[in-house]
Protein backbone atom coordinates (compact mmCIF):
# COMPACT_ATOMS: atom_id res chain seq x y z
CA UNK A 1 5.59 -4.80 -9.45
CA UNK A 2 2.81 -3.21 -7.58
CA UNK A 3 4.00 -1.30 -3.92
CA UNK A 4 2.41 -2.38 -0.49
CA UNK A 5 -0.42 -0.62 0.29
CA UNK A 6 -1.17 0.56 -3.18
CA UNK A 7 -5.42 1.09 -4.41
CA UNK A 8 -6.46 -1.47 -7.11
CA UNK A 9 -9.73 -2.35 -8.78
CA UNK A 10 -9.95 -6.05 -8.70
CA UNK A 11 -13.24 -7.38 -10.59
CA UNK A 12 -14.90 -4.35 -10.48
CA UNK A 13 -13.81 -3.65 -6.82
CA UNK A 14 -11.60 -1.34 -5.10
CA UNK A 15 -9.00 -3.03 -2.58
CA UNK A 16 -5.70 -2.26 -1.28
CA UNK A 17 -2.33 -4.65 -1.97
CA UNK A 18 -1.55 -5.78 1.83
CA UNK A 19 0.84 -8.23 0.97
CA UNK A 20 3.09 -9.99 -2.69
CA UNK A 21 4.85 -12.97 -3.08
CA UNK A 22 8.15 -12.36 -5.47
CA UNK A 23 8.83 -15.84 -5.89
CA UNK A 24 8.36 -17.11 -10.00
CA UNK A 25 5.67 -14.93 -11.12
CA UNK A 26 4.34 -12.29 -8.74
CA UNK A 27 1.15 -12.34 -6.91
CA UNK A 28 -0.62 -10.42 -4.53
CA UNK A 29 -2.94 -10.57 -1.57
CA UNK A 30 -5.65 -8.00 -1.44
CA UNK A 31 -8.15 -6.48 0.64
CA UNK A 32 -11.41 -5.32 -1.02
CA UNK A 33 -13.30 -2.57 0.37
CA UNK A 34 -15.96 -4.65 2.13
CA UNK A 35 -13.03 -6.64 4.37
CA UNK A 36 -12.47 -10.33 2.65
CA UNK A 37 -9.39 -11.14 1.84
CA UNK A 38 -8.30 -12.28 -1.81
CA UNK A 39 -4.81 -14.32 -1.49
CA UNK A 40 -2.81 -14.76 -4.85
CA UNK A 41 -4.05 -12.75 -6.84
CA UNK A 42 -1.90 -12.05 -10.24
CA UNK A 43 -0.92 -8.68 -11.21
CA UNK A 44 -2.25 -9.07 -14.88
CA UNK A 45 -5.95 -9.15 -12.54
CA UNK A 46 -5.24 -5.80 -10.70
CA UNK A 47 -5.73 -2.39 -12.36
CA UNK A 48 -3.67 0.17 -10.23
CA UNK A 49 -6.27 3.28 -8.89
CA UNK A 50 -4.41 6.65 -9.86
CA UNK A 51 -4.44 8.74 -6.33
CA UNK A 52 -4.84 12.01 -7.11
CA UNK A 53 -3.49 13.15 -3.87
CA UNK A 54 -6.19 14.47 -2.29
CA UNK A 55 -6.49 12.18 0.69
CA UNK A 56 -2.70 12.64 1.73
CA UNK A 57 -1.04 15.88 3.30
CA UNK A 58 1.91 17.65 0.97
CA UNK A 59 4.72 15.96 1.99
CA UNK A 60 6.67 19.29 3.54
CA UNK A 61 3.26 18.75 6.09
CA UNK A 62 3.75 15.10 7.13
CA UNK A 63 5.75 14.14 10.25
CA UNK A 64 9.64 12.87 9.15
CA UNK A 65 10.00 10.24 11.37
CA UNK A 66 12.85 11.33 12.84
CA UNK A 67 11.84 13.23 15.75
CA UNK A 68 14.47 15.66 15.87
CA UNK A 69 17.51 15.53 17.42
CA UNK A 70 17.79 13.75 20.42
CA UNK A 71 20.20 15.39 23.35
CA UNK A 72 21.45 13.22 26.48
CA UNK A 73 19.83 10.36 26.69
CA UNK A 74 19.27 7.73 29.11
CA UNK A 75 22.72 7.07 31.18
């Protein structure tokens, strides 16, 4: 099963997984590179890009989330 927001060549083309369908067998709806949208796609058509992580921060640089502690608050 193939992550949101994971890189795939489809046909030659490099798109992104923006949304799957789990139900029976699964299937996947991609956006290529130049903006259409390919709905239902099967995952025997998409060839996962390796990232090399180059184009994301180490992960000890990216923001947690969290936002630290948080003191008082609203009353």
């Amino acid at each position: 099963m193939l992550r949101l927001g994971t890189r795939v060549r489809f046909a030659g083309q490099e798109a992104l997984v923006v949304a799957r369908t789990l139900a029976g067998e699964p299937t996947y709806d991609i956006r290529l590179a130049d903006g259409r949208l390919i709905k239902y796609a099967a995952e025997s058509d998409l060839e996962p890009i390796e990232e090399d992580g180059s184009d994301s921060p180490p992960a000890a640089a990216r923001p947690s989330g969290s936002g630290g502690p948080t003191t008082g608050g609203m009353q």
